[in-house]
PDB file of N, CA and C in Angstrom:
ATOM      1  N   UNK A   1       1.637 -18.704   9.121  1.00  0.00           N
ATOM      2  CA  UNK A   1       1.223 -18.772   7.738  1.00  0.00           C
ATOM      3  C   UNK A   1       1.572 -20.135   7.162  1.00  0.00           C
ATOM      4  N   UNK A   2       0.709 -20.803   6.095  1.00  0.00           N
ATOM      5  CA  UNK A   2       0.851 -22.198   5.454  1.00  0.00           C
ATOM      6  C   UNK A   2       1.822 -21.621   4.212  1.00  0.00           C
ATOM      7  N   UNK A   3       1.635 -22.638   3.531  1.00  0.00           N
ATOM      8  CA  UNK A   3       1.943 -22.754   2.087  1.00  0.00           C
ATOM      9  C   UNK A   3       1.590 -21.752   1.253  1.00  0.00           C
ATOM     10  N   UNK A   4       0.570 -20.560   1.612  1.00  0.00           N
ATOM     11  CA  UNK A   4       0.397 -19.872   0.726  1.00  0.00           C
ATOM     12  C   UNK A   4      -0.274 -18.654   1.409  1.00  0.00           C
ATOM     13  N   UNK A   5      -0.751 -17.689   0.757  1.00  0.00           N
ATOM     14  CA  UNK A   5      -1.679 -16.386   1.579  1.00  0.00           C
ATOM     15  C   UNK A   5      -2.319 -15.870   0.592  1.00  0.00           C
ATOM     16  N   UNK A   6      -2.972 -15.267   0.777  1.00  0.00           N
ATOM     17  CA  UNK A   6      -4.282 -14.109   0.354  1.00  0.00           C
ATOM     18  C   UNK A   6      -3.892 -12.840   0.752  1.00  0.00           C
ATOM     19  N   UNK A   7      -3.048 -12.317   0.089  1.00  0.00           N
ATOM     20  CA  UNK A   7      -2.569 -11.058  -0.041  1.00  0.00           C
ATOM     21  C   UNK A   7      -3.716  -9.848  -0.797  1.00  0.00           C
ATOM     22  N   UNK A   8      -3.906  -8.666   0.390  1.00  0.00           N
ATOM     23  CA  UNK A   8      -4.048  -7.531  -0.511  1.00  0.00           C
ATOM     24  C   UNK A   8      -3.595  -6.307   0.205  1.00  0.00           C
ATOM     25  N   UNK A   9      -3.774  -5.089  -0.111  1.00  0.00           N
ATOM     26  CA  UNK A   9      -2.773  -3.854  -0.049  1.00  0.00           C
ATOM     27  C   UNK A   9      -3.756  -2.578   0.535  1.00  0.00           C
ATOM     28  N   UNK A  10      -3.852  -2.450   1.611  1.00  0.00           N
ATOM     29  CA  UNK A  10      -4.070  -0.621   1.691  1.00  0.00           C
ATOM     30  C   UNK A  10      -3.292   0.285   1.576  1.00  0.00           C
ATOM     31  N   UNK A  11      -3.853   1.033   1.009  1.00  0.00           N
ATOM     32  CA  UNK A  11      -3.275   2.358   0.645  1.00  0.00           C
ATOM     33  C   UNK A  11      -3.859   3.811   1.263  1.00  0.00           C
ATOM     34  N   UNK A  12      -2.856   4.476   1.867  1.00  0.00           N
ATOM     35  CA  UNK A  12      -4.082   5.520   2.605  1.00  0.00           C
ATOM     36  C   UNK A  12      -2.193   6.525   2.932  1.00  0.00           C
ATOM     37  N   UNK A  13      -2.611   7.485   2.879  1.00  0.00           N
ATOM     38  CA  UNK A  13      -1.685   9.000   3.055  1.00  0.00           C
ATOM     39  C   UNK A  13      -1.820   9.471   4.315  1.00  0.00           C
ATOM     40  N   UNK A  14      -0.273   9.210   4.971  1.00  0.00           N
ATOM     41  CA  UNK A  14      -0.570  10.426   6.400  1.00  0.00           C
ATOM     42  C   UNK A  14      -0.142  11.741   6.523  1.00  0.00           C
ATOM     43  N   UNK A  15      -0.589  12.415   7.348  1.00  0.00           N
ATOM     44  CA  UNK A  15      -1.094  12.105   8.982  1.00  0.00           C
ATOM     45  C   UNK A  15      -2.790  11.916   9.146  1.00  0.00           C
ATOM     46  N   UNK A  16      -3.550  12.495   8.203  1.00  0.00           N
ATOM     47  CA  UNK A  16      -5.229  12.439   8.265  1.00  0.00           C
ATOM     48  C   UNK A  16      -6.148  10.888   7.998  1.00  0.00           C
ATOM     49  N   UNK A  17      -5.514   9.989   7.189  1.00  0.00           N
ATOM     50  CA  UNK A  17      -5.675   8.804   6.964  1.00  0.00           C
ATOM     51  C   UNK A  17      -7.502   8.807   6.245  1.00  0.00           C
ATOM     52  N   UNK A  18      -7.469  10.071   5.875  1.00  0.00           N
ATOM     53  CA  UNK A  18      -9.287   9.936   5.930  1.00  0.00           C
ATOM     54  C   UNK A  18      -9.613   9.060   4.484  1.00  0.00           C
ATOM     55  N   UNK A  19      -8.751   8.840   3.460  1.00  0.00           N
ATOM     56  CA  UNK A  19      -9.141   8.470   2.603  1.00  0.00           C
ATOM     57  C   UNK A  19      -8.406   7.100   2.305  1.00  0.00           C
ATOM     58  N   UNK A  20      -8.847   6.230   2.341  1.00  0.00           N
ATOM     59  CA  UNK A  20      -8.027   4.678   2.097  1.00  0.00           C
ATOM     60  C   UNK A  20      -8.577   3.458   1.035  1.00  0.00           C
ATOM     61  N   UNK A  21      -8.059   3.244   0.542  1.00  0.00           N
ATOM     62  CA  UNK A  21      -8.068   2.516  -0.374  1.00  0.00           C
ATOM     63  C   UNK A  21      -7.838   1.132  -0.039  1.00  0.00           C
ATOM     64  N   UNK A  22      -8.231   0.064  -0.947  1.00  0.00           N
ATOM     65  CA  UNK A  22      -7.662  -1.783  -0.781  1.00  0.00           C
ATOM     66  C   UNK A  22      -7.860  -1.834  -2.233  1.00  0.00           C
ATOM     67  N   UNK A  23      -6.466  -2.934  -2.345  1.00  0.00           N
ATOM     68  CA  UNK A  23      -6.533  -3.483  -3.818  1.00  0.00           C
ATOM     69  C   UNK A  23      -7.801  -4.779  -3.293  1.00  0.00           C
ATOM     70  N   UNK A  24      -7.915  -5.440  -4.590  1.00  0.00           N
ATOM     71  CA  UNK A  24      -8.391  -6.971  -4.794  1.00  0.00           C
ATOM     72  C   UNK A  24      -7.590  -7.856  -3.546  1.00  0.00           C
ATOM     73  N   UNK A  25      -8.035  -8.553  -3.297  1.00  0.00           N
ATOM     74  CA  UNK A  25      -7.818 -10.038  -2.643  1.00  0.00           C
ATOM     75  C   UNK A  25      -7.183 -10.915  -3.773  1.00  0.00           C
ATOM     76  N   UNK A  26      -5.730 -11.438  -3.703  1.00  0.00           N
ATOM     77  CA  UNK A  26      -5.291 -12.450  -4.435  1.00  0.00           C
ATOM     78  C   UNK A  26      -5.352 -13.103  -3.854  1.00  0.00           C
ATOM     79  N   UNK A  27      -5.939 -14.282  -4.083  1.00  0.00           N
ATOM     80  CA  UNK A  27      -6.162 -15.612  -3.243  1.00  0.00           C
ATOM     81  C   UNK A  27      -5.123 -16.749  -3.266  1.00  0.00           C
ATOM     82  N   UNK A  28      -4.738 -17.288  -2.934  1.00  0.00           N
ATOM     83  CA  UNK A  28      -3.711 -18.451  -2.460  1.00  0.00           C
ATOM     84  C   UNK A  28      -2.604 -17.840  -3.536  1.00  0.00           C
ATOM     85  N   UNK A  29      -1.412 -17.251  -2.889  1.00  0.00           N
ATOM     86  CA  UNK A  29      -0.634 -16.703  -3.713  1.00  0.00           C
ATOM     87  C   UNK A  29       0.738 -16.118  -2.704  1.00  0.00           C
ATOM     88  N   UNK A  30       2.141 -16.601  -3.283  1.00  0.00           N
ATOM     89  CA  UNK A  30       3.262 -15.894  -2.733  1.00  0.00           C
ATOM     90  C   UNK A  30       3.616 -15.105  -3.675  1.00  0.00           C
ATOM     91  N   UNK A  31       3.045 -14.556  -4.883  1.00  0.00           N
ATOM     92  CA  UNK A  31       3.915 -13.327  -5.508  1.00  0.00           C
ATOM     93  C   UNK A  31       2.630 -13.015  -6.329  1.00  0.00           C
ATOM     94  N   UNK A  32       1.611 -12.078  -5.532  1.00  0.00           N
ATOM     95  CA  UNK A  32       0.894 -11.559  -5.741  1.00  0.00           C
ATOM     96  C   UNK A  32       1.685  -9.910  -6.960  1.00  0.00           C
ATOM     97  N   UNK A  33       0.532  -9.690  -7.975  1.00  0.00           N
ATOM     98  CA  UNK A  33       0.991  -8.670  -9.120  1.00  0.00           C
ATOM     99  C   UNK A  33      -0.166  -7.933  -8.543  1.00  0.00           C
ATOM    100  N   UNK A  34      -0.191  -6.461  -7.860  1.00  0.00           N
ATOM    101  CA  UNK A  34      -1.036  -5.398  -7.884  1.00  0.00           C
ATOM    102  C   UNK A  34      -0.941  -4.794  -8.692  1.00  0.00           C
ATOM    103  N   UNK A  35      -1.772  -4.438  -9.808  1.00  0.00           N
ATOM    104  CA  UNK A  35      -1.859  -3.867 -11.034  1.00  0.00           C
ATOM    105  C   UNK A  35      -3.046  -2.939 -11.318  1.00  0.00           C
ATOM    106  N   UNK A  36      -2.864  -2.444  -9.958  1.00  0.00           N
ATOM    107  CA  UNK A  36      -4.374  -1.501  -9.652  1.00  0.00           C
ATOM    108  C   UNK A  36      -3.147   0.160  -9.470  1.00  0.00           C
ATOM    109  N   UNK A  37      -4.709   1.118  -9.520  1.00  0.00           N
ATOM    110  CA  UNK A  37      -4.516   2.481  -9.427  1.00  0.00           C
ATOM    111  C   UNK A  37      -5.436   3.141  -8.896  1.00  0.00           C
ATOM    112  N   UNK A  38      -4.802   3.965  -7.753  1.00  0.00           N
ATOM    113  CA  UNK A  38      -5.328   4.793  -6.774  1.00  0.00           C
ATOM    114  C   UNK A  38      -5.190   6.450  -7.004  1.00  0.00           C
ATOM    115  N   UNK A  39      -6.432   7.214  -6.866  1.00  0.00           N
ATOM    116  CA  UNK A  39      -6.086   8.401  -6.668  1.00  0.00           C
ATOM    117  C   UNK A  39      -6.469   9.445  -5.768  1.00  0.00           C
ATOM    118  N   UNK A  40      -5.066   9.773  -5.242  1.00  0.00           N
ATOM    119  CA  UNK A  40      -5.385  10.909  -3.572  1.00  0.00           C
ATOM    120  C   UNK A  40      -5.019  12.453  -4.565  1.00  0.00           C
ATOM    121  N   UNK A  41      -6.339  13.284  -3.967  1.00  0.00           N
ATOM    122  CA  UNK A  41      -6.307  14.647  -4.552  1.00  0.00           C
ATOM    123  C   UNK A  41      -5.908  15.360  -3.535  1.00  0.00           C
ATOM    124  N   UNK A  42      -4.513  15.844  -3.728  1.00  0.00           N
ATOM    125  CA  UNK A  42      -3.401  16.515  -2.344  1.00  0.00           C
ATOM    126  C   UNK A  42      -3.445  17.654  -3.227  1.00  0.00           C
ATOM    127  N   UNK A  43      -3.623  18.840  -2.952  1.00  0.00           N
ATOM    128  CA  UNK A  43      -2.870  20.019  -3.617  1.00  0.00           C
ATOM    129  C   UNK A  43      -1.091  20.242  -3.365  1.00  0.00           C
ATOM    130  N   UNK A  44      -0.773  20.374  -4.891  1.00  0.00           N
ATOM    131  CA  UNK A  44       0.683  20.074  -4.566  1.00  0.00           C
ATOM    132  C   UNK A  44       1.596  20.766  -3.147  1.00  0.00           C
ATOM    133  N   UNK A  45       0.957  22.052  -2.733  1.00  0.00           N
ATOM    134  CA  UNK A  45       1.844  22.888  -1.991  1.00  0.00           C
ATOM    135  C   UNK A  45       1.838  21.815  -0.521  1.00  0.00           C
ATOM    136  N   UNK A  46       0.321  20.975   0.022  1.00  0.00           N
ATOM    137  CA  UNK A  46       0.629  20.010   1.166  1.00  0.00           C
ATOM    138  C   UNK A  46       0.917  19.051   0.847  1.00  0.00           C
ATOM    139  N   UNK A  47       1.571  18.479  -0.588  1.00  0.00           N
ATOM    140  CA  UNK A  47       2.292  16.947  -0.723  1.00  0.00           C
ATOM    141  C   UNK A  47       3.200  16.628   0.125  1.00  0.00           C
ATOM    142  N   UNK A  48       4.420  17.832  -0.089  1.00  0.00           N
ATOM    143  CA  UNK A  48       5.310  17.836   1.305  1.00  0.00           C
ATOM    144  C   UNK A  48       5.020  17.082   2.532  1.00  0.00           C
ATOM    145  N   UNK A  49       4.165  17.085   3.155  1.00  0.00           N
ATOM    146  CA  UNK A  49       3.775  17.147   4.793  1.00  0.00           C
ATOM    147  C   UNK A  49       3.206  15.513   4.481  1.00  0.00           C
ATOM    148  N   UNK A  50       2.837  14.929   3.707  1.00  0.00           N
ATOM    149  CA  UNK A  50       1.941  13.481   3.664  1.00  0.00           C
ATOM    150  C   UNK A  50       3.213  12.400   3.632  1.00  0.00           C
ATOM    151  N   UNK A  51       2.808  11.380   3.939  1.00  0.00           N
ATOM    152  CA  UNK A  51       3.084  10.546   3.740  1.00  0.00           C
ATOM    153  C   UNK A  51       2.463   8.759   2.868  1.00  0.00           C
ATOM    154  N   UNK A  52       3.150   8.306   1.844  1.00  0.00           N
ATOM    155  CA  UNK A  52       2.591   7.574   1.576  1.00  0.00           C
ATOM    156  C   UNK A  52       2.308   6.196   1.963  1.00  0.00           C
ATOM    157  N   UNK A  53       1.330   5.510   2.453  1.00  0.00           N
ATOM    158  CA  UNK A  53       1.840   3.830   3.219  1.00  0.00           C
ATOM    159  C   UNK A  53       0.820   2.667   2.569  1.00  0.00           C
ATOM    160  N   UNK A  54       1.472   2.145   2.611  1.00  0.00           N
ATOM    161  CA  UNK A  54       1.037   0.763   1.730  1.00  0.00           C
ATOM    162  C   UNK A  54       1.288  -0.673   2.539  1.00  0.00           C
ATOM    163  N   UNK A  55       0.379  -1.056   3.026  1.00  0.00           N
ATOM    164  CA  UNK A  55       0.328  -1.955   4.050  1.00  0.00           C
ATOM    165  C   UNK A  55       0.003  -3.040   3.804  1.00  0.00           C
ATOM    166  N   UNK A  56       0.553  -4.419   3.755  1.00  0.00           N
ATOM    167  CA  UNK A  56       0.060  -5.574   2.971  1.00  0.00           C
ATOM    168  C   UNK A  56      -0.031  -6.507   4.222  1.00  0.00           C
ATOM    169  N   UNK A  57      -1.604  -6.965   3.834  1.00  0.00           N
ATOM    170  CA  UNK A  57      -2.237  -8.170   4.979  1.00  0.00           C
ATOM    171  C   UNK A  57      -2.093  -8.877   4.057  1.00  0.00           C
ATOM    172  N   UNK A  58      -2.480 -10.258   4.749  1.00  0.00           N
ATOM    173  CA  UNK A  58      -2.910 -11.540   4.630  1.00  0.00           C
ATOM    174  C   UNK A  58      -4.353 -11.762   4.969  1.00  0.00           C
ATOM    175  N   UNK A  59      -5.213 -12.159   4.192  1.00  0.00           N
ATOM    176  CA  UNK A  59      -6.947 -12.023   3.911  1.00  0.00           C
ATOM    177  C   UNK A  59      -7.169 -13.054   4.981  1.00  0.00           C
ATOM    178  N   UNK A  60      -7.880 -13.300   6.316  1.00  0.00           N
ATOM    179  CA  UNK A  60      -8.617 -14.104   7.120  1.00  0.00           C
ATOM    180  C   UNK A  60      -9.919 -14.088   7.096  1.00  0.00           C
ATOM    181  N   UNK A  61     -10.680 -15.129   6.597  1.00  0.00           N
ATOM    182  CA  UNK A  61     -12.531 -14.704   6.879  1.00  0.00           C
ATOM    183  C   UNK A  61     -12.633 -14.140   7.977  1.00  0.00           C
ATOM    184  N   UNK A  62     -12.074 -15.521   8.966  1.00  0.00           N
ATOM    185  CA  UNK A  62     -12.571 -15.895  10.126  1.00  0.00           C
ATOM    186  C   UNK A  62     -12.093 -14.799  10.874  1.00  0.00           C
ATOM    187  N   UNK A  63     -11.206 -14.297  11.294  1.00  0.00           N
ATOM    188  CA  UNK A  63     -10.122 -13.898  12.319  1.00  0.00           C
ATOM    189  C   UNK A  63      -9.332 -12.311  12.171  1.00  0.00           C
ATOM    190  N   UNK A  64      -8.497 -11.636  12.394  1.00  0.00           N
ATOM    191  CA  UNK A  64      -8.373 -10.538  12.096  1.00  0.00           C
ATOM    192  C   UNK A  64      -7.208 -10.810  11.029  1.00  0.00           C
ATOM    193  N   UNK A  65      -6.681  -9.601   9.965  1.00  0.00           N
ATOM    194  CA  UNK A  65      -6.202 -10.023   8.896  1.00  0.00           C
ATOM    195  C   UNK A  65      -4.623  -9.539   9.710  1.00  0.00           C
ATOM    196  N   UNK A  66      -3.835 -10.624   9.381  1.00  0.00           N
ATOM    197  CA  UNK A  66      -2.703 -10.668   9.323  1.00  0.00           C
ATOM    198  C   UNK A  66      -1.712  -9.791   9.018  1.00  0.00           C
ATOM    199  N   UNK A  67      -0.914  -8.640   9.176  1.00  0.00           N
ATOM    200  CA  UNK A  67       0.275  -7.646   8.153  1.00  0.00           C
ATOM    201  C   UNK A  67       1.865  -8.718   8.256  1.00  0.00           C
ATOM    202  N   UNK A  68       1.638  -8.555   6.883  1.00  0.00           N
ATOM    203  CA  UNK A  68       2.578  -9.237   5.767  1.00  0.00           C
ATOM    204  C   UNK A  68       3.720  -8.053   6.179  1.00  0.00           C
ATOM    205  N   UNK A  69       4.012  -6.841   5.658  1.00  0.00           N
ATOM    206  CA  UNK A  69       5.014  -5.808   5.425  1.00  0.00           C
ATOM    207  C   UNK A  69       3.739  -4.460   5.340  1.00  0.00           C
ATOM    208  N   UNK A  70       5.293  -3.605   5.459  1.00  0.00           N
ATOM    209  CA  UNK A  70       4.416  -2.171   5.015  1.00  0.00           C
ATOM    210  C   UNK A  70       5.722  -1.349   4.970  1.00  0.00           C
ATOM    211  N   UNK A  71       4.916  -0.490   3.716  1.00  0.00           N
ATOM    212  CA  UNK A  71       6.188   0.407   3.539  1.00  0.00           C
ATOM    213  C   UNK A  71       5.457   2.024   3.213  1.00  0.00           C
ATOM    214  N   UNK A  72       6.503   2.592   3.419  1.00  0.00           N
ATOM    215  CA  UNK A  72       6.037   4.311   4.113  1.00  0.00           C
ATOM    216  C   UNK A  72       7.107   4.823   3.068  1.00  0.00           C
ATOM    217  N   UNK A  73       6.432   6.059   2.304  1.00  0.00           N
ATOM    218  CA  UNK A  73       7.228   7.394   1.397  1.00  0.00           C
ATOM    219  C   UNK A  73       6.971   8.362   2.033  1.00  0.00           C
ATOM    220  N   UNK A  74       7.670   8.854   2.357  1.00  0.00           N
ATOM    221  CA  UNK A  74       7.836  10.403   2.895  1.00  0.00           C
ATOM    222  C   UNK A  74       7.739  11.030   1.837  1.00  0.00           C
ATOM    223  N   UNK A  75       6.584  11.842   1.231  1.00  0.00           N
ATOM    224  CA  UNK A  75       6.150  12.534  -0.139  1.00  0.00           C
ATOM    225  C   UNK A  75       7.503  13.923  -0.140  1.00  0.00           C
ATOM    226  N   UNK A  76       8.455  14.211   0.920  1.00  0.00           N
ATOM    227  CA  UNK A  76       9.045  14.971   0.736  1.00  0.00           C
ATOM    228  C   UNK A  76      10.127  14.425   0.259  1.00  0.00           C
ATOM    229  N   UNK A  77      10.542  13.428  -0.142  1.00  0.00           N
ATOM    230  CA  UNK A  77      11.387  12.520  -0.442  1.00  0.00           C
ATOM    231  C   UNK A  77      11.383  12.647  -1.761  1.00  0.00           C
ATOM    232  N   UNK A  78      10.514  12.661  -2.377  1.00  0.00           N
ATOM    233  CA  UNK A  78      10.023  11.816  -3.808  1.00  0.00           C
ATOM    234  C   UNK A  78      10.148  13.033  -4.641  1.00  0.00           C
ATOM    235  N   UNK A  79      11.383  13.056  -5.987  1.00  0.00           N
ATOM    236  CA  UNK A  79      11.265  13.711  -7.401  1.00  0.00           C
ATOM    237  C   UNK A  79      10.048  13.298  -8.188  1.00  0.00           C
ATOM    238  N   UNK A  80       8.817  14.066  -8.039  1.00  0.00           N
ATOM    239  CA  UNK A  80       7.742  13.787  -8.576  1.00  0.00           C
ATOM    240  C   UNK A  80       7.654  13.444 -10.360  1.00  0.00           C
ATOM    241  N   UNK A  81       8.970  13.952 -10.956  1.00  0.00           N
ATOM    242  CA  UNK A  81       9.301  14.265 -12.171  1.00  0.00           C
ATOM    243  C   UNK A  81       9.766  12.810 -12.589  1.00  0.00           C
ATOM    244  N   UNK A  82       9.794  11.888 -11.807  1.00  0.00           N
ATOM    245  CA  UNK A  82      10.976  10.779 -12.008  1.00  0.00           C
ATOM    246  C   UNK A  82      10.228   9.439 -11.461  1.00  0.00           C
ATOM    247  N   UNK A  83       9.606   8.207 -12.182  1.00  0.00           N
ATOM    248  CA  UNK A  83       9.086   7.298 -11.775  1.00  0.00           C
ATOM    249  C   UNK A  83       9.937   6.688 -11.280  1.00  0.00           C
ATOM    250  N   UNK A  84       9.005   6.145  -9.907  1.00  0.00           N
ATOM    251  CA  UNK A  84       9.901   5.066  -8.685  1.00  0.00           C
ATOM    252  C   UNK A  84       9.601   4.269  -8.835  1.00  0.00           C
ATOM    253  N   UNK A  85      10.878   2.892  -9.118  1.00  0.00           N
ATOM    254  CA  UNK A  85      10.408   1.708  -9.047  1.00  0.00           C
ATOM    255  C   UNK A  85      11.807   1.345  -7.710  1.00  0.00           C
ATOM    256  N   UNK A  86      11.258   0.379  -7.355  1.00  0.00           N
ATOM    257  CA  UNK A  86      12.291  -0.289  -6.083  1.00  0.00           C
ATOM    258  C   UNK A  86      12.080  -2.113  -5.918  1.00  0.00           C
ATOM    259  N   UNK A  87      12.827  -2.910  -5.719  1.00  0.00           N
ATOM    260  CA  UNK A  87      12.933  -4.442  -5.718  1.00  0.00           C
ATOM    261  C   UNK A  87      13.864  -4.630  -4.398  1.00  0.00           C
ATOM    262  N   UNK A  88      12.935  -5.216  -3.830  1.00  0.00           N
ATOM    263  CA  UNK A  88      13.375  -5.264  -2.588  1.00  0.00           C
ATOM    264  C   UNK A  88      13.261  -7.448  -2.100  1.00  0.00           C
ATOM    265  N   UNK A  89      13.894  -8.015  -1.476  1.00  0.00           N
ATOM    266  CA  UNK A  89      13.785  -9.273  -1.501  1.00  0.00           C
ATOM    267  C   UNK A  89      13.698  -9.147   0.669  1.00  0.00           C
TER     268      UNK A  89
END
């Protein structure tokens, strides 16, 4: 990677993966702001069993896209009652 990247984000719930999402393409950028919203229709009783993952490439025309990080919620984890925020360096 140079001086900079083209960051954007999939979003998709396991184990079925059938439904996936991508934010925008930020273009030349190290502290890309996703300020987008996604919605997966889980009936609450199989939230349990999913998992949430959020996978961040680096945008290539040419070539295959790059993974930056990725991070995984175990939906059995999560007080649905209680917004998650996390800062991670």
């Amino acid at each position: 990677m140079g001086g900079t990247s083209d960051p954007y984000v999939k979003v998709f719930l396991l184990p079925d993966k059938k439904k996936k999402y991508e934010t925008k393409v930020h273009r030349k950028t190290l502290n890309p702001a996703f300020n987008e919203t996604f919605t997966f229709k889980v009936p609450y009783q199989e939230l349990g069993g999913k998992t949430l993952v959020m996978a961040i490439y680096d945008f290539d025309r040419f070539s295959k896209h790059d993974i930056i990080g990725e991070v995984k919620v175990p939906m059995n984890t999560v007080d649905l009652g209680q917004p998650i925020e996390e800062w991670r360096d």
